[in-house]
Every structure is written in C-alpha cells, then in structure tokens.
C-alpha atoms as a PDB file:
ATOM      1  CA  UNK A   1     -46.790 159.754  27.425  1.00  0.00           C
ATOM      2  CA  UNK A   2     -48.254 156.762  25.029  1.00  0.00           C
ATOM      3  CA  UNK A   3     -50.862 154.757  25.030  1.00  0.00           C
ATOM      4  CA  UNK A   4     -49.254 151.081  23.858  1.00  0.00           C
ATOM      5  CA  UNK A   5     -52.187 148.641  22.505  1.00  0.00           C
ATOM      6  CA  UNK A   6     -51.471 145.649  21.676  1.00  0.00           C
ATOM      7  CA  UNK A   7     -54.301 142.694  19.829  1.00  0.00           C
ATOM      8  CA  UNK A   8     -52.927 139.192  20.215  1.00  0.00           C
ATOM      9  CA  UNK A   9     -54.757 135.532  20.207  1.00  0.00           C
ATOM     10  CA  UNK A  10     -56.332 134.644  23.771  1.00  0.00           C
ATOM     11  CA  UNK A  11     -54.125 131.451  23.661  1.00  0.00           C
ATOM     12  CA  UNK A  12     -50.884 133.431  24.403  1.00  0.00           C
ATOM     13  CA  UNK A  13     -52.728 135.547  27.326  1.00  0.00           C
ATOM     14  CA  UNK A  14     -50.729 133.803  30.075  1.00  0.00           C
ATOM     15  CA  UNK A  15     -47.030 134.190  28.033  1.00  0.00           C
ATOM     16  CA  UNK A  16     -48.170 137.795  27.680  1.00  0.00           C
ATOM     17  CA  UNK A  17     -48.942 138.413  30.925  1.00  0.00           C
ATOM     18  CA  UNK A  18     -46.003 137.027  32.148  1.00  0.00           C
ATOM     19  CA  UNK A  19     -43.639 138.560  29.548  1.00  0.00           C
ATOM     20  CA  UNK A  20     -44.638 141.746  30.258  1.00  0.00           C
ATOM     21  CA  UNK A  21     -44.569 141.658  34.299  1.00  0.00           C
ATOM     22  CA  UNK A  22     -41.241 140.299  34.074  1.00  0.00           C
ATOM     23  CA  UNK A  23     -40.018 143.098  32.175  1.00  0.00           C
ATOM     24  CA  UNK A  24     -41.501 145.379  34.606  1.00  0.00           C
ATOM     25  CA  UNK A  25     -44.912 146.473  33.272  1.00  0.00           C
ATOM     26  CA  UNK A  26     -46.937 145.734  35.658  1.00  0.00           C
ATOM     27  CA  UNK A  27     -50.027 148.137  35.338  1.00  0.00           C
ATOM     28  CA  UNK A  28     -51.930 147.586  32.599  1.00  0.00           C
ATOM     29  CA  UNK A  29     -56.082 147.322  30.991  1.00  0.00           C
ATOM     30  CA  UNK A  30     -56.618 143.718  29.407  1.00  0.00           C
ATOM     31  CA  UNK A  31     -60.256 143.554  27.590  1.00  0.00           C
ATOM     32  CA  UNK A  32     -61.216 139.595  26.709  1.00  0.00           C
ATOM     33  CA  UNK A  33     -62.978 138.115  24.145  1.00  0.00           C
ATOM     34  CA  UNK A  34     -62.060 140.502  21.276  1.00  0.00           C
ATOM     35  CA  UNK A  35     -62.837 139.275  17.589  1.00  0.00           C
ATOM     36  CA  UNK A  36     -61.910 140.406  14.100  1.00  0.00           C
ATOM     37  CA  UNK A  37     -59.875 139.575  11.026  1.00  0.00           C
ATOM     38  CA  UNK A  38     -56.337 140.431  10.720  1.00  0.00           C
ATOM     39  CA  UNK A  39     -53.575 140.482   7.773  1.00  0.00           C
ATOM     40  CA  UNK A  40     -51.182 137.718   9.343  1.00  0.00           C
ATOM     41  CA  UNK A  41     -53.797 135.241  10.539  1.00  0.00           C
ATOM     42  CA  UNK A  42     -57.290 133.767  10.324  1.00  0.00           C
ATOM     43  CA  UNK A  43     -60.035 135.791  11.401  1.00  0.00           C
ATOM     44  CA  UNK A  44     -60.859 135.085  15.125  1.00  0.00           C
ATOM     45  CA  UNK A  45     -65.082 135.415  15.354  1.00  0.00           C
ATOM     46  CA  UNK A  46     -65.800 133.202  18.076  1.00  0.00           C
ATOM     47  CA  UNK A  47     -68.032 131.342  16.029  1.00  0.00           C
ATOM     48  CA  UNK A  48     -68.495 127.828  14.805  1.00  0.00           C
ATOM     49  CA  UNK A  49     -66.485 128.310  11.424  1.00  0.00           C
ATOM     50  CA  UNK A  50     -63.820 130.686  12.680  1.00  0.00           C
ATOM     51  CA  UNK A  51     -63.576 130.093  16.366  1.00  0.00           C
ATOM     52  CA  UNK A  52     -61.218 131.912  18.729  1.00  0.00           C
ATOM     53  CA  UNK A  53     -60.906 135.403  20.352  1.00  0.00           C
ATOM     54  CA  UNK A  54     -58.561 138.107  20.723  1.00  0.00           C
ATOM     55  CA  UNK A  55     -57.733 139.718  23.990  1.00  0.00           C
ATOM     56  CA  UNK A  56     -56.297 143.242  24.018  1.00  0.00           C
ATOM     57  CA  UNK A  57     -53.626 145.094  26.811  1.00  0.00           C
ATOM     58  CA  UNK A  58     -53.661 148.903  27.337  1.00  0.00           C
ATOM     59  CA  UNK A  59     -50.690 150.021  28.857  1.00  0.00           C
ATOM     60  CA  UNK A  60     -50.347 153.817  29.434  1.00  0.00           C
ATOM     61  CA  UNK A  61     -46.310 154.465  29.662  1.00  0.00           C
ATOM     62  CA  UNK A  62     -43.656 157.038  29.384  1.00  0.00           C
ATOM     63  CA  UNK A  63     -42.223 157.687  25.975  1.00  0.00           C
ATOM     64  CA  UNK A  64     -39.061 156.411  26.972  1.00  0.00           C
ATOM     65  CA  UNK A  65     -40.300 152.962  27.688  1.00  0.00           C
ATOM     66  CA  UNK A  66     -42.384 152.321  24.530  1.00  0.00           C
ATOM     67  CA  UNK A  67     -38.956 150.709  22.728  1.00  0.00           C
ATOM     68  CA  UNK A  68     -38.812 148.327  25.280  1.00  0.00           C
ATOM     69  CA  UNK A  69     -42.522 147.132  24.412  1.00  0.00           C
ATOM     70  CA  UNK A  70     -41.882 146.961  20.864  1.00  0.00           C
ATOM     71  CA  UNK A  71     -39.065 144.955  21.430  1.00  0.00           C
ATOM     72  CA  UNK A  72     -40.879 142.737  23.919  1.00  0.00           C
ATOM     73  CA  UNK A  73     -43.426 142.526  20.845  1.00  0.00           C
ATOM     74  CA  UNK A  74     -41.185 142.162  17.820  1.00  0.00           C
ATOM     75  CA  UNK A  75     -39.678 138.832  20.137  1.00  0.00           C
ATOM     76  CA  UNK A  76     -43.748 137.557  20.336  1.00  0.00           C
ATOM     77  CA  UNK A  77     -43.883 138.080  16.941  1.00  0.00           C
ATOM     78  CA  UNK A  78     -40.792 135.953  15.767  1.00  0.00           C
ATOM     79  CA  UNK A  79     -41.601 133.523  18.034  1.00  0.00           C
ATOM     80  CA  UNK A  80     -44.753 133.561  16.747  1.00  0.00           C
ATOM     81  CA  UNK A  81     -45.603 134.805  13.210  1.00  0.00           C
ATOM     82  CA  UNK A  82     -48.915 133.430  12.704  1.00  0.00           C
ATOM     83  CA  UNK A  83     -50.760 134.821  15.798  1.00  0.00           C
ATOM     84  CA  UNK A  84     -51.734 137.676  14.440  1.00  0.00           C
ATOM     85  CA  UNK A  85     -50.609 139.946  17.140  1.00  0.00           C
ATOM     86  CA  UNK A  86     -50.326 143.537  16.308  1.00  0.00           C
ATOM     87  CA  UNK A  87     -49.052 146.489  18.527  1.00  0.00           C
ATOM     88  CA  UNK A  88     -49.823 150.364  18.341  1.00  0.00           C
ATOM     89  CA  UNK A  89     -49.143 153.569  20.046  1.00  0.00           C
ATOM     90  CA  UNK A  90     -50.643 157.222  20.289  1.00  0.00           C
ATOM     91  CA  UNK A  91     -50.673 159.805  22.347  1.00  0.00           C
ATOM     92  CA  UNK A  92     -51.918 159.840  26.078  1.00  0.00           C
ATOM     93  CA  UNK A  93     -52.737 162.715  28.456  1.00  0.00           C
ATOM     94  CA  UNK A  94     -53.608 162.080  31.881  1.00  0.00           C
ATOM     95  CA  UNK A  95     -56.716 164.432  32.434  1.00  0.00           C
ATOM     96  CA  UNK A  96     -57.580 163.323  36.135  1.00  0.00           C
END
C-alpha cells in the first residue's frame, strides 16, 4: 500500500474533490489552510503580502492504483501549471 499526498492551492479544492470522486477515490484525509512556498508558484502565507492557503488530500491506496492518481495529477498540472500543486507517495502499513 501507499500513502498518495498531494499540496495544491485552496482555490481548486472543489475541481479536486470532484476529480478525484469521479475517478473513484472516494475515501480520503483533506487538512485546510496549509501555507508554504513552493518551486512553481508564489508562496501561499495567508498573510497580507502573500495571501492564500494550501489544502492537502491523504489518500491511503493500493499500489496498483497510485498510476491512476498521478495521472489524475499530471492532467491538474497541465491544466494548471502555475498552482503549485505537487503530489508524493511512500509507503503505508495499516497497523489497526
């Protein structure tokens, strides 16, 4: 199993969302309100000078579905290639 994170821009939370439950991923973590800087964007702080947030999605999934995120993300990414969306994966064990 993987754990698939992915960081991307709080405006495209609903597209996200939606993206993803359409392709069938329907269980998922989302944390709000992330901030930080990035290589492919301007830094989202939530302040004043550099306002906006990130939100992040958690999605624990078997190893044969993580090339179907990545695609889903590489599309998000064309689409959009200043968002600053970034995607990840690691290892997952279940413990309980």
């Amino acid at each position: 199993m993987k754990m698939f994170f992915m960081i991307y821009t709080e405006a495209m939370d609903e597209r996200v969302t939606e993206a993803f439950k359409n392709a069938g991923f329907r269980s998922y973590t989302k944390m709000h309100g992330a901030t930080g800087e990035g290589e492919e964007s301007e830094p989202k702080l939530g302040t004043h000078y550099w306002p906006g947030r990130n939100n992040t999605l958690l999605l624990g999934v078997p190893d044969e579905e993580v090339q179907k995120l990545v695609d889903l993300v590489r599309k998000f990414k064309q689409e959009n290639p200043r968002a600053g969306l970034r995607a990840f994966t690691f290892p997952l064990e279940e413990c309980v």
